[in-house]
Protein backbone atom coordinates (compact mmCIF):
# COMPACT_ATOMS: atom_id res chain seq x y z
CA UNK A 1 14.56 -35.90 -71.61
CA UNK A 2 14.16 -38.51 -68.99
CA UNK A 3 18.11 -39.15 -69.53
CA UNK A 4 18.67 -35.42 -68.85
CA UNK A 5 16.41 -35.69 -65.70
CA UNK A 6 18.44 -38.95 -64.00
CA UNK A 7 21.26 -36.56 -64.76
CA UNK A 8 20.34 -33.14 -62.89
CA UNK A 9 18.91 -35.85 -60.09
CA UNK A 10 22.46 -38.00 -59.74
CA UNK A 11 24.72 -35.32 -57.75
CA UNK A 12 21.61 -35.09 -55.63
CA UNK A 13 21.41 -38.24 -54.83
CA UNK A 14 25.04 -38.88 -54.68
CA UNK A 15 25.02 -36.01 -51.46
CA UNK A 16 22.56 -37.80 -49.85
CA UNK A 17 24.11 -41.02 -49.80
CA UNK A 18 27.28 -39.41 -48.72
CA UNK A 19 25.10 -37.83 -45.61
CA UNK A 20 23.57 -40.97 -45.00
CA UNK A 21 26.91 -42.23 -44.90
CA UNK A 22 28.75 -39.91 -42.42
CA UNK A 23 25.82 -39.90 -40.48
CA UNK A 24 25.99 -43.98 -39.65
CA UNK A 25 30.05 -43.89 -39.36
CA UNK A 26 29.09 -41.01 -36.83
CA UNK A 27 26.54 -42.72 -34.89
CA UNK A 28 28.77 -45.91 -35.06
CA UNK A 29 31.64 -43.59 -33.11
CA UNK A 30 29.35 -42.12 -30.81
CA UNK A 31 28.23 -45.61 -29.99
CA UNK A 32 31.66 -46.76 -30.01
CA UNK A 33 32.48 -44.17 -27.17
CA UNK A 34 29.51 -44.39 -25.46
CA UNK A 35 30.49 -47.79 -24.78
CA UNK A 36 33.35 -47.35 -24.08
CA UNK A 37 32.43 -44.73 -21.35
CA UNK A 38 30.13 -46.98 -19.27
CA UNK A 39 32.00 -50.18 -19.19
CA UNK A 40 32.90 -49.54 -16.27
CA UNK A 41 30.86 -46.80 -14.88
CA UNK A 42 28.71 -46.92 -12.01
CA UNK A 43 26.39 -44.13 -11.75
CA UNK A 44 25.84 -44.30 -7.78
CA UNK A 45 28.95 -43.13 -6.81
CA UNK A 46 30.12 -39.96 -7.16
CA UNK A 47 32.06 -39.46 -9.99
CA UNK A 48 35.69 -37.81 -8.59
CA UNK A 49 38.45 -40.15 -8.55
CA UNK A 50 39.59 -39.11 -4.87
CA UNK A 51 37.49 -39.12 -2.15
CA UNK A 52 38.16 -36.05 -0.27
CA UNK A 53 37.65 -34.37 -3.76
CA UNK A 54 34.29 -31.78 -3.29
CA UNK A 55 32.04 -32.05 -6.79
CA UNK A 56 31.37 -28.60 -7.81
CA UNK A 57 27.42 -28.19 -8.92
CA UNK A 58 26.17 -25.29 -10.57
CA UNK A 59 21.86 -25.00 -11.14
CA UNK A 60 20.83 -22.35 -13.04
CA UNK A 61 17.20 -22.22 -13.35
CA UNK A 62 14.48 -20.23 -15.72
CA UNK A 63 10.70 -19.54 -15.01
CA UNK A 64 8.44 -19.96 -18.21
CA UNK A 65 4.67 -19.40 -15.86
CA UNK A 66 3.26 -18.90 -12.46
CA UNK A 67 0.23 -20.95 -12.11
CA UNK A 68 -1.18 -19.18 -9.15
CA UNK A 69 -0.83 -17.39 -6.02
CA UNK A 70 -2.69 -18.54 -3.33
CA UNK A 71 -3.08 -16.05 -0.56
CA UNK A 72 -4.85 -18.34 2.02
CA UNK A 73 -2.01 -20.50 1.84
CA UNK A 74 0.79 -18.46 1.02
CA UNK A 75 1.44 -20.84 -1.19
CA UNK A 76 3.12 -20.56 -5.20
CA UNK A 77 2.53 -22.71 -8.22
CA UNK A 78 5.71 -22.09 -10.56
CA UNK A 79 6.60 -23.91 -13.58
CA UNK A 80 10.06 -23.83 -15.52
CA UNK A 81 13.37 -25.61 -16.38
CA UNK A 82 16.39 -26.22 -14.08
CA UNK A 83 19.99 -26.60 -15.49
CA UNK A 84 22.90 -28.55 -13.68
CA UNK A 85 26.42 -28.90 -14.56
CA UNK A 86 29.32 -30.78 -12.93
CA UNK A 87 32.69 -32.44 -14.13
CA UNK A 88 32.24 -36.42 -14.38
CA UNK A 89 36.08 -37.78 -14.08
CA UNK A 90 34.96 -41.04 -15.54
CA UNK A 91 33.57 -38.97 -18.55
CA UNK A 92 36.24 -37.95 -20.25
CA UNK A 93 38.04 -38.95 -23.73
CA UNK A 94 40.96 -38.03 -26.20
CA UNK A 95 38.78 -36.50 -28.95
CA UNK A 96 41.11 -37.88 -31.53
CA UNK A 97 40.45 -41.46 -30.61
CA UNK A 98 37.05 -40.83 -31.49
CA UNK A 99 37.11 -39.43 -35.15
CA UNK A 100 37.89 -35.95 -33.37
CA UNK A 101 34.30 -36.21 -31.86
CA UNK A 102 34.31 -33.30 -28.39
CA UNK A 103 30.28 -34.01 -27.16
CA UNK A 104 27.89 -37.00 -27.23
CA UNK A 105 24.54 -37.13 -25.60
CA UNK A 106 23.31 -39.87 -22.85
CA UNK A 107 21.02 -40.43 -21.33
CA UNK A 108 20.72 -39.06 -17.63
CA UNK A 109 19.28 -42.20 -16.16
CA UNK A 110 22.61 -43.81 -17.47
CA UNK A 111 24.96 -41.60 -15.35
CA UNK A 112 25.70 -39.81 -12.02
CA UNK A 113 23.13 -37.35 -10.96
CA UNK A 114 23.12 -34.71 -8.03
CA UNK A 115 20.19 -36.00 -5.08
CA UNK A 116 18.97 -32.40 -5.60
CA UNK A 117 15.44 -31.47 -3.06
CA UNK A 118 13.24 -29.12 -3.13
CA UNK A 119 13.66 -28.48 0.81
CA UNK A 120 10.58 -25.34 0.90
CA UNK A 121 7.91 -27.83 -1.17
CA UNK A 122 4.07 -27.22 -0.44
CA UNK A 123 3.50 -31.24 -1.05
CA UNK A 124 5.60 -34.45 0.07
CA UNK A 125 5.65 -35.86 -3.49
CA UNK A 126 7.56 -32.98 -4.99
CA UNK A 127 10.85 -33.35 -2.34
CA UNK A 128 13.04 -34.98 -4.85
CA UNK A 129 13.76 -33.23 -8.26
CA UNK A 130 14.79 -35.63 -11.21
CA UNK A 131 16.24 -33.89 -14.81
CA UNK A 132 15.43 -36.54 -17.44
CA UNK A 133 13.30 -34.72 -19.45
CA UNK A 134 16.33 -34.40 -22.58
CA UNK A 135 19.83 -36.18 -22.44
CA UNK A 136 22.68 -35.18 -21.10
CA UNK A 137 25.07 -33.23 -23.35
CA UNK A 138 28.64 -34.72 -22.06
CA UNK A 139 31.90 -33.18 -23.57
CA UNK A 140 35.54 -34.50 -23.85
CA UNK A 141 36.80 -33.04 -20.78
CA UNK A 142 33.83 -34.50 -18.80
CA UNK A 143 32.00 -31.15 -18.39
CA UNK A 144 28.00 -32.69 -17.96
CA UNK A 145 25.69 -30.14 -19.05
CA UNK A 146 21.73 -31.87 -17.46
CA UNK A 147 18.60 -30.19 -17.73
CA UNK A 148 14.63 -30.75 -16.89
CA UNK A 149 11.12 -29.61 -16.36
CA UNK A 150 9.69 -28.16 -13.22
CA UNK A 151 6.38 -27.22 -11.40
CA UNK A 152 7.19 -26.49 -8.01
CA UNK A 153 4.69 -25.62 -5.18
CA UNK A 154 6.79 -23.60 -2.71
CA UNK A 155 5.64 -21.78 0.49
CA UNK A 156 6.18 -18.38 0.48
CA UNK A 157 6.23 -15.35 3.41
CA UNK A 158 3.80 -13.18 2.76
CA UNK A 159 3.34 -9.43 4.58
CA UNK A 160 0.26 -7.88 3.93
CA UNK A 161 0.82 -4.43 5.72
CA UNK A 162 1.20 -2.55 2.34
CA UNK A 163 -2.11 -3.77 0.69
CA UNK A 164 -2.84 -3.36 -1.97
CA UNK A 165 0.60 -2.77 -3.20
CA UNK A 166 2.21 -5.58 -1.55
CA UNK A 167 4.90 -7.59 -2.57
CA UNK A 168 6.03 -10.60 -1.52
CA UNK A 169 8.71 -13.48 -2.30
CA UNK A 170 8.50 -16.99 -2.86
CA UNK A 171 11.80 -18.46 -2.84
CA UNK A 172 12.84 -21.73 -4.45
CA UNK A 173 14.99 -23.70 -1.99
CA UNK A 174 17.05 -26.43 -3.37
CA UNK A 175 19.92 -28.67 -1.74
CA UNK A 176 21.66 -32.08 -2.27
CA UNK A 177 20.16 -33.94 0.69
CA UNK A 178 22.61 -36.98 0.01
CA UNK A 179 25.99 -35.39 0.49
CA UNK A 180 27.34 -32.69 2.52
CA UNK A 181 29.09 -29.89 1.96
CA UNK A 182 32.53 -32.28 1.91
CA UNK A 183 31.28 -34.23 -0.60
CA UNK A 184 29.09 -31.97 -2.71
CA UNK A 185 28.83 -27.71 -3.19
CA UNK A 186 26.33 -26.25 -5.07
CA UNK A 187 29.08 -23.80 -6.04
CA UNK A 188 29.10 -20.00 -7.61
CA UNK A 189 28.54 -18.88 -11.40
CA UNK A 190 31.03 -19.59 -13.66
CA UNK A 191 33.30 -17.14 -16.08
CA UNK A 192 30.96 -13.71 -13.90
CA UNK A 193 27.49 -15.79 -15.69
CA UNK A 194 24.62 -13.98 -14.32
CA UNK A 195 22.42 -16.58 -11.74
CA UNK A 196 19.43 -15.55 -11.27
CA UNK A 197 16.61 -17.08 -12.36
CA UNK A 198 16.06 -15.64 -16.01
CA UNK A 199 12.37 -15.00 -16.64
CA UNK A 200 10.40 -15.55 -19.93
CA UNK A 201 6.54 -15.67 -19.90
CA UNK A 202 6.11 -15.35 -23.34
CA UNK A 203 7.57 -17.74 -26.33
CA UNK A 204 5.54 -15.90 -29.17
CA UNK A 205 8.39 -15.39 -32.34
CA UNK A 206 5.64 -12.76 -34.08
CA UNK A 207 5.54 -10.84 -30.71
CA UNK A 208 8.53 -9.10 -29.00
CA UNK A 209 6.69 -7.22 -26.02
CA UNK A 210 7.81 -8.55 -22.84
CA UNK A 211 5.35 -10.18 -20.50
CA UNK A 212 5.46 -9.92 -16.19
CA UNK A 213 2.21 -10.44 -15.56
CA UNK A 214 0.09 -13.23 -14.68
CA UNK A 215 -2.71 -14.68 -12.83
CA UNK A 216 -2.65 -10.86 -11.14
CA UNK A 217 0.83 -10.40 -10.47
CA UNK A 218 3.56 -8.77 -11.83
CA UNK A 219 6.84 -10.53 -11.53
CA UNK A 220 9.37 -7.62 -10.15
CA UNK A 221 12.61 -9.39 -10.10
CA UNK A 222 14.30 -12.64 -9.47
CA UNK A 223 17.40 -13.58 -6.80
CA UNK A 224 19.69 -15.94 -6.21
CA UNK A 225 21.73 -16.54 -2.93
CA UNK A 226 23.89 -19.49 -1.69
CA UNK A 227 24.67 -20.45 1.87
CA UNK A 228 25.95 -23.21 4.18
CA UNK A 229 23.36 -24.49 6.53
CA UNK A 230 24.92 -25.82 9.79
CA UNK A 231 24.85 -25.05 13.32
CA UNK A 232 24.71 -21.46 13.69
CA UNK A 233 21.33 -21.18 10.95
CA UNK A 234 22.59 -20.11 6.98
CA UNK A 235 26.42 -18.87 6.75
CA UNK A 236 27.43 -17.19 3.74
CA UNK A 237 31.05 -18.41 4.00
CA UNK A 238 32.65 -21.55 6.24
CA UNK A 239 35.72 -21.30 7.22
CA UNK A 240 37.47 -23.94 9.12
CA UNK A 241 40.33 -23.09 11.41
CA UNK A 242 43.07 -25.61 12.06
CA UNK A 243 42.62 -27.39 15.45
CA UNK A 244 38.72 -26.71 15.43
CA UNK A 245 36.42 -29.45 16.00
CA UNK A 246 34.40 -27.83 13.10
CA UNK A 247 34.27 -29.55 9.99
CA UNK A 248 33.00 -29.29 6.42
CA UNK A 249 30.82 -32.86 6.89
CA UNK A 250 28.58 -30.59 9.60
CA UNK A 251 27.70 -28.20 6.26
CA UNK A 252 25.54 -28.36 3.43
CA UNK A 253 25.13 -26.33 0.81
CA UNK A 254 21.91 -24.51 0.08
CA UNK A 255 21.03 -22.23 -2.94
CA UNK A 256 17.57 -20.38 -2.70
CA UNK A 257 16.39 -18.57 -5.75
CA UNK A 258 13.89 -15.84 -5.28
CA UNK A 259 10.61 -14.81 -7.52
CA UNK A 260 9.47 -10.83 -6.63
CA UNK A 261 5.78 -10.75 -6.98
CA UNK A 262 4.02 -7.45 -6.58
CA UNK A 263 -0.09 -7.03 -6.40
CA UNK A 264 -0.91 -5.83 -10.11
CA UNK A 265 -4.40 -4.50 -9.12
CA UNK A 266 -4.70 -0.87 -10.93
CA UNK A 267 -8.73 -0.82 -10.45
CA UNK A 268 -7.94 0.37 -6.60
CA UNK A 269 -7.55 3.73 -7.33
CA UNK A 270 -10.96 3.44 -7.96
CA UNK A 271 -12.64 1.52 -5.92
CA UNK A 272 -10.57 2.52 -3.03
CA UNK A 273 -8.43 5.53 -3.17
CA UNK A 274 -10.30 8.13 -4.23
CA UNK A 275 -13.53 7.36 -2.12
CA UNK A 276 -11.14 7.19 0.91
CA UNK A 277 -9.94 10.45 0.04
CA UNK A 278 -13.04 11.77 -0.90
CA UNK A 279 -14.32 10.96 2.64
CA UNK A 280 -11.37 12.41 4.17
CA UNK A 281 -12.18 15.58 2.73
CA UNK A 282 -16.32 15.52 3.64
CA UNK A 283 -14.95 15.22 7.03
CA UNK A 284 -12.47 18.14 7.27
CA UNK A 285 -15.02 20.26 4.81
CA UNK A 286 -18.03 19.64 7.63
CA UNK A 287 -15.22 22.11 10.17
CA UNK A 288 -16.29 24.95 7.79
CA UNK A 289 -19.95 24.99 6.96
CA UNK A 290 -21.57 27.90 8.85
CA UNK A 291 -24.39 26.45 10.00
CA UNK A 292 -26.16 24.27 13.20
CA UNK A 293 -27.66 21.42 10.56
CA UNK A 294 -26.02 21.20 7.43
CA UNK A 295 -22.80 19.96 9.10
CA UNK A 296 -24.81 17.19 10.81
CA UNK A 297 -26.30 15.98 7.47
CA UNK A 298 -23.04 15.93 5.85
CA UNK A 299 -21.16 13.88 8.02
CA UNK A 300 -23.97 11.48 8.69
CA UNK A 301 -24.48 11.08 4.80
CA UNK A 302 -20.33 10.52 5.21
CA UNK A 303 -20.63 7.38 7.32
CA UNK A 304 -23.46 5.89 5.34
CA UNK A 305 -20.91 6.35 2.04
CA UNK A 306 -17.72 4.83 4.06
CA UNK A 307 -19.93 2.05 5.01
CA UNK A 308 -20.87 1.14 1.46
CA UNK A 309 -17.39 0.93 0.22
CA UNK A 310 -15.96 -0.37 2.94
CA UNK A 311 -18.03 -3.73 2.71
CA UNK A 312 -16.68 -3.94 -0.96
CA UNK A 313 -12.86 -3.29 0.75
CA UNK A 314 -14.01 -5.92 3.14
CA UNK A 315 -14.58 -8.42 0.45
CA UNK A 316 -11.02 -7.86 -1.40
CA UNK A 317 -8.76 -8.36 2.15
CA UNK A 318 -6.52 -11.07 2.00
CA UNK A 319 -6.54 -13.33 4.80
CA UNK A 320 -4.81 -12.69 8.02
CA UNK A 321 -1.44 -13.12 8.64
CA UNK A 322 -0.75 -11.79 12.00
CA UNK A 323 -0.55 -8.13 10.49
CA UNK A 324 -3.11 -5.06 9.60
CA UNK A 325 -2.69 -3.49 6.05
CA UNK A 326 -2.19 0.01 6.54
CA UNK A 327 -4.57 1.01 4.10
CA UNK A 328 -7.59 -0.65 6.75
CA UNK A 329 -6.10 0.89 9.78
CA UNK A 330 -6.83 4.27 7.86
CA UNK A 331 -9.92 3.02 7.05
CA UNK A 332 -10.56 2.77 10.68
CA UNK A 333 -9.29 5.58 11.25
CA UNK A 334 -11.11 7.71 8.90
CA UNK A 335 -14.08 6.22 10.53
CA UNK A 336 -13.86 6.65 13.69
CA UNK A 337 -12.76 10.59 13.23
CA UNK A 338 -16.24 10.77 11.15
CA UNK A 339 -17.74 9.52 14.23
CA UNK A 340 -16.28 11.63 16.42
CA UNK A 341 -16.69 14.80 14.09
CA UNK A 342 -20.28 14.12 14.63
CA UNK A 343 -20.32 13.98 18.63
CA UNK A 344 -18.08 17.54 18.45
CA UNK A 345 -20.44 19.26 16.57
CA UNK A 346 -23.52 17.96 18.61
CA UNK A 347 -21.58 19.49 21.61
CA UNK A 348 -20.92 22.72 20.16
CA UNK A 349 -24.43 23.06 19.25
CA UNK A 350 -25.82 22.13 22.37
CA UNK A 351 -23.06 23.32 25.03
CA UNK A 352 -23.89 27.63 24.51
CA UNK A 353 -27.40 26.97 25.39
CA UNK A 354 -27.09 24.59 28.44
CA UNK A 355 -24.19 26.73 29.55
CA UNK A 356 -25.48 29.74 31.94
CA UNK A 357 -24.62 32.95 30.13
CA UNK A 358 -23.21 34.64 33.43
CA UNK A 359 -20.21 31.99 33.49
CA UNK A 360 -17.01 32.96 31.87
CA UNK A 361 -13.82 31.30 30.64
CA UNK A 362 -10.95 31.65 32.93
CA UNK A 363 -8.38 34.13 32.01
CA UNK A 364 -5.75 32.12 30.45
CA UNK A 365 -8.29 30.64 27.77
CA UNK A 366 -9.32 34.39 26.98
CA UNK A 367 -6.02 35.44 26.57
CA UNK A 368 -5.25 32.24 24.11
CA UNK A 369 -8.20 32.67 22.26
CA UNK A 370 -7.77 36.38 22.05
CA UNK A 371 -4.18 35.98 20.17
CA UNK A 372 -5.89 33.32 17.80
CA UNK A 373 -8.21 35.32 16.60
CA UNK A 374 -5.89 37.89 15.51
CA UNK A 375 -4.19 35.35 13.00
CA UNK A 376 -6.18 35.85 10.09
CA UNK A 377 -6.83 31.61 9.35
CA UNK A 378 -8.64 31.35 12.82
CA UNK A 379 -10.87 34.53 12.24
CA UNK A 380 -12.16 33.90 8.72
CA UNK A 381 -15.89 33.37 7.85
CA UNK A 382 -16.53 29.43 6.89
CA UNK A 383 -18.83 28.45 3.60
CA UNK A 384 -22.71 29.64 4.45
CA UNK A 385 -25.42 27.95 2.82
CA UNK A 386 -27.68 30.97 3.47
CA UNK A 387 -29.75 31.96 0.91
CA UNK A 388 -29.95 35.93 2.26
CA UNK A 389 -26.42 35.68 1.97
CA UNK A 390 -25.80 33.64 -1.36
CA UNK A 391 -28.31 35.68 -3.61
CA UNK A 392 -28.65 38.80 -1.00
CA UNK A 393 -32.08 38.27 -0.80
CA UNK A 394 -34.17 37.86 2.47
CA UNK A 395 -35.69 34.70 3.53
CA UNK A 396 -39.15 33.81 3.27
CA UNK A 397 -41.50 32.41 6.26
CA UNK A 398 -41.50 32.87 9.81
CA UNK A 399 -37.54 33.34 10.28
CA UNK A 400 -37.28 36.23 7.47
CA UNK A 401 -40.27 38.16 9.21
CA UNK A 402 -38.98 38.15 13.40
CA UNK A 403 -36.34 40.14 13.15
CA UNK A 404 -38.92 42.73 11.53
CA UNK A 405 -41.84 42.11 14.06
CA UNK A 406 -39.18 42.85 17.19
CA UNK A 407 -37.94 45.81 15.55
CA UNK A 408 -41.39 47.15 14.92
CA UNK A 409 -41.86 45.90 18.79
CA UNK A 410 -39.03 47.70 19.91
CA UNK A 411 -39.93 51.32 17.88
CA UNK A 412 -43.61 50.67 18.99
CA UNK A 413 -42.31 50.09 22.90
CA UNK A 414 -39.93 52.91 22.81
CA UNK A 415 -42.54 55.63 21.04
CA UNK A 416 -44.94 54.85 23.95
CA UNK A 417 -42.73 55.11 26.50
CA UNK A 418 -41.24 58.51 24.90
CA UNK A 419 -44.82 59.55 24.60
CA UNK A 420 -46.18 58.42 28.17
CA UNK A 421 -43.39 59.94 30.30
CA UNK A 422 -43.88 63.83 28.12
CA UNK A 423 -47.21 63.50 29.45
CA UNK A 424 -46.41 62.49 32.81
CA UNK A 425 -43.30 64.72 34.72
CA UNK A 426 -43.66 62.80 38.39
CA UNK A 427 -42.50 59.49 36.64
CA UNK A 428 -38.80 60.42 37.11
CA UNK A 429 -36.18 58.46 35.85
CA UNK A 430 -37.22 54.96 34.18
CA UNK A 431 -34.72 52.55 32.15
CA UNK A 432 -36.27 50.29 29.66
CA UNK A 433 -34.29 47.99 28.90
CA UNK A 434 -35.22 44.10 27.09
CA UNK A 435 -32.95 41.00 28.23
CA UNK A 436 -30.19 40.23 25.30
CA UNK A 437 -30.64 36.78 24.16
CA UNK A 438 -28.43 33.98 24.39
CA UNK A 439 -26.75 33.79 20.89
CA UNK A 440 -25.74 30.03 19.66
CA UNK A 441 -23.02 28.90 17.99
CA UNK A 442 -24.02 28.79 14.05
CA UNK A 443 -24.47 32.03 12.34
CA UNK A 444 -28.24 31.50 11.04
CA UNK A 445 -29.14 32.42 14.56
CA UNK A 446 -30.53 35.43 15.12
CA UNK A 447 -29.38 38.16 17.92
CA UNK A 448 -31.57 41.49 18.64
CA UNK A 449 -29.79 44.14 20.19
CA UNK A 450 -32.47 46.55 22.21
CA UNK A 451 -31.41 50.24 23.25
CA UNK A 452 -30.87 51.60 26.35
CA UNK A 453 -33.33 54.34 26.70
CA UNK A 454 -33.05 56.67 29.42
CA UNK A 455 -35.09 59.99 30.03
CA UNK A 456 -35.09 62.54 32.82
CA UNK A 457 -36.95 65.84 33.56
CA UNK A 458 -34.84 68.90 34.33
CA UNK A 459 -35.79 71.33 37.10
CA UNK A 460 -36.55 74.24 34.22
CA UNK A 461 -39.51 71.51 32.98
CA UNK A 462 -37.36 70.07 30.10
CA UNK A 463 -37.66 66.71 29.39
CA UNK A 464 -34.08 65.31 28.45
CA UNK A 465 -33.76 61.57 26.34
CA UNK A 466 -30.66 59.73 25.92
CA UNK A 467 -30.62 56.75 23.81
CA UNK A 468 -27.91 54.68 24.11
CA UNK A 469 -25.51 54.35 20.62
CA UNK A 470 -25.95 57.95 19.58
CA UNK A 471 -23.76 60.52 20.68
CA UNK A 472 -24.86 64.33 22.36
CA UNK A 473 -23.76 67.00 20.79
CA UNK A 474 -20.57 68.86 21.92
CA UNK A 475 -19.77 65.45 23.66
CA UNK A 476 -17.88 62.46 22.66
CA UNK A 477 -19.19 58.83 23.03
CA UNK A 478 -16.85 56.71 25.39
CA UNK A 479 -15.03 53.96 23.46
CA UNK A 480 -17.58 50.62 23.71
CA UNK A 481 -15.87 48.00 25.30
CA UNK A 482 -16.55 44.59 24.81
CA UNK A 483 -18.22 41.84 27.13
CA UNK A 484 -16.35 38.92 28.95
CA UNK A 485 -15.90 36.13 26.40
CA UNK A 486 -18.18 33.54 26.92
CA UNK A 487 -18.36 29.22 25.67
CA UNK A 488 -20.83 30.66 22.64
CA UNK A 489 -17.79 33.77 21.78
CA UNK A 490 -15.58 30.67 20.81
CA UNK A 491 -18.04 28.16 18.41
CA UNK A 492 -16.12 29.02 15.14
CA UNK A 493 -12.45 29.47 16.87
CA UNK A 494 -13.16 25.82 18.16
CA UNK A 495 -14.03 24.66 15.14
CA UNK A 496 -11.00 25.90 13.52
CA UNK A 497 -8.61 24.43 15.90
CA UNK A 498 -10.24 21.03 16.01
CA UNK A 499 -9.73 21.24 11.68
CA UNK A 500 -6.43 21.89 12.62
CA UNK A 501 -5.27 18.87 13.97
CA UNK A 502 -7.65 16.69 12.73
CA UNK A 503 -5.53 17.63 9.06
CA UNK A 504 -2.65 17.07 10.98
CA UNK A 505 -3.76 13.75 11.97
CA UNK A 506 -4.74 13.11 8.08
CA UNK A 507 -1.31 14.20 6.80
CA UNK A 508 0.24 11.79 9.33
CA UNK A 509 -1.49 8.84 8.12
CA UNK A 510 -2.56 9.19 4.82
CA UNK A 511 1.18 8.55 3.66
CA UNK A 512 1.79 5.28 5.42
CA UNK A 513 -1.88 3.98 4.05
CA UNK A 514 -0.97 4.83 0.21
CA UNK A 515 2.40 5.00 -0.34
């Protein structure tokens, strides 16, 4: 048995050895050529043969986390990996020499490396960007392929004007501050290879679902642009004509790769949304309550509410950046026509009765408010409150009882006088009439209309009455007309027109504040 077993085990044993083999003549060639490569090398200079030669770079880059977002700042913590590539001339072998070997790896601290800057860095000690977190993966035709860790903190321009869903971008600024654009170009893709920064928050194998948000943000997109910084600001393209003292040693290349952050903050539409609509619509309702109180309460019971959430909006601002978020200029603005919705409706209650009833509006106003009132929106009834007229029922307590007491006045008064002047022919002609009060501008206001009664004695001894409102027989009543319009006649078409554009005003600005 144990001859059996040394048996099954010998072929195993013999691969291994054969492995172990190939694997120390192959590390003995890749040693071979790696010294042979840096005999003579000398990793300060750039590696091009001919001096006027420009060294292509390309620098891809990929974003793995965003530590934070500070707003007081404007500042970005962002963590990834950055990938350079470049043709070494000195780097470069006849794979056949070499037991047919095409790539070796070195290590980057042996060879030429691009003086690459992060020129838009939050802190000094971050200006200078060194890959030598892995070796360098070198191939035959001297194609370097470099790569290392990053945690940059960049500035960033942020615009706060469409809080809460703002978005901003933090862009990633990098250039060779050694060489100019003669000498060095931090060139285009290569074979159409996408160059933006490639995105992956999430390294989970058990978990497919793609992740874009973090530390409150969602990451929209990513760019990438490349210019030539030189006299006239960022160029997207130098050309230099022949005789021109311009030249490519007054360029460098820049590339800036951009990070999209939006505001992921879907709680607002709580906490600020729908209360700001809310009291947009307690304001325009308080235009259509029929009554002198009730629209008083409301609106004050409005600005108590907008003050409560607005210290809570207060505490999630941002800090200032020379502009106002639209969504607090409505805020404001909501305010202040809450405010003012108050005063109007103080004024309308109080102008009718400090007004002298004698004093009319001038003709053109009439005539205006005449050819409103036959639209049907301007002549409506508004939402009453009334009890009498929400159940039908009369009221209870003093105001339910004095339309009845001057009614029973009125019968009583006009009985006595009917009575008094049968009894008493040299009276003559008397007119009784009572003094029409002033009506205000809500509708639980009351307004007693007294008759015009008029009696005479005829020279046969009959006593003749005429009441004004009913018609004689065999005679038809004149057609009533109706008394100059006066600043109480126009309470509810006021209040109409001022809900007019005050929803004009809303449909103005609520856009700009939400979307």
């Amino acid at each position: 048995r144990i001859g059996m077993r040394l048996l099954l085990l010998f072929p195993a044993a013999l691969l291994f050895l054969a492995a172990n083999v190939r694997a120390q003549g192959e590390s003995a060639v890749a040693l071979k050529l790696e010294q042979a490569l840096l005999k003579d090398y000398n990793r300060k200079h750039r590696p091009v043969k001919s001096d006027s030669t420009s060294l292509a770079v390309t620098i891809l880059i990929s974003i793995t986390h965003i530590e934070k977002v500070n707003e007081d700042e404007q500042t970005a913590i962002i963590h990834g990996t950055m990938f350079a590539s470049w043709k070494d001339e000195y780097l470069s072998w006849e794979p056949k020499d070499y037991n047919a070997t095409t790539s070796i790896f070195l290590e980057t601290w042996k060879i030429w490396q691009p003086a690459l800057s992060l020129y838009n860095s939050a802190r000094g000690n971050q200006w200078n960007l060194y890959m030598g977190g892995a070796p360098a993966s070198v191939d035959s035709k001297g194609v370097v392929m470099s790569q290392g860790s990053f945690s940059f903190y960049v500035t960033c321009q942020m615009d706060f004007t469409a809080w809460p869903n703002d978005e901003h971008r933090c862009p990633i600024v990098i250039a060779d501050w050694v060489y100019d654009l003669s000498r060095v170009n931090l060139s285009d893709s290569i074979n159409n290879v996408d160059m933006n920064p490639y995105v992956n928050l999430h390294y989970d194998p058990y978990d497919s679902r793609e992740k874009k948000h973090v530390a409150g943000w969602e990451i929209v997109t990513t760019t990438r642009k490349h210019c030539f910084w030189g006299k006239k600001w960022c160029q997207d393209e130098v050309v230099i004509e022949p005789g021109s003292m311009d030249k490519y040693e007054y360029y460098w290349s820049v590339l800036e790769f951009g990070v999209i952050i939006r505001r992921h903050a879907p709680y607002v539409i709580f906490t600020l949304v729908i209360p700001t609509i809310l009291s947009s619509a307690l304001t325009l309702f308080s235009f259509w309550i029929e009554h002198e109180y009730y629209p008083l309460m409301l609106l004050v019971f409005n600005s108590i509410f907008q003050g409560l959430y607005g210290w809570d909006l207060v505490r999630q601002l941002p800090a200032g950046n020379g502009t106002m978020p639209d969504m607090i200029e409505f805020y404001g603005f909501n305010l202040t026509l809450t405010l003012l919705s108050i005063v109007i409706h103080i004024l309308i209650e109080v102008l009718p009765v400090s007004i002298p009833k004698q004093m009319e509006m001038p003709q053109k106003i009439r005539e205006i408010a005449t050819q409103l009132r036959s639209v049907q929106f301007f002549s409506s009834k508004g939402f009453s409150f009334d009890p009498a007229e929400l159940y039908g029922e009369p009221l209870s307590g003093p105001e339910s009882s004095a339309p009845a007491t001057i009614s029973t006045m009125t019968s009583s008064a006009s009985s006595a006088l009917l009575s008094g002047f049968e009894t008493t022919p040299e009276a003559g002609e008397i007119l009784v009439q009572m003094e029409e009060n002033q009506k205000p501008c809500s509708s639980s206001s009351m307004d007693v209309d007294v008759p015009l009664v008029e009696v005479q004695h005829e020279p046969n001894g009959e006593t003749r009455v005429e009441i004004e409102g009913v018609e004689k027989e065999g005679e038809q009543q004149p057609m009533e007309t109706l008394p100059p319009a006066t600043a109480a006649d126009h309470c509810a078409l006021v209040r109409r027109i001022i809900f007019v554009f005050f929803a004009l005003a809303y449909l103005w600005e609520l856009p700009n504040a939400f979307f």
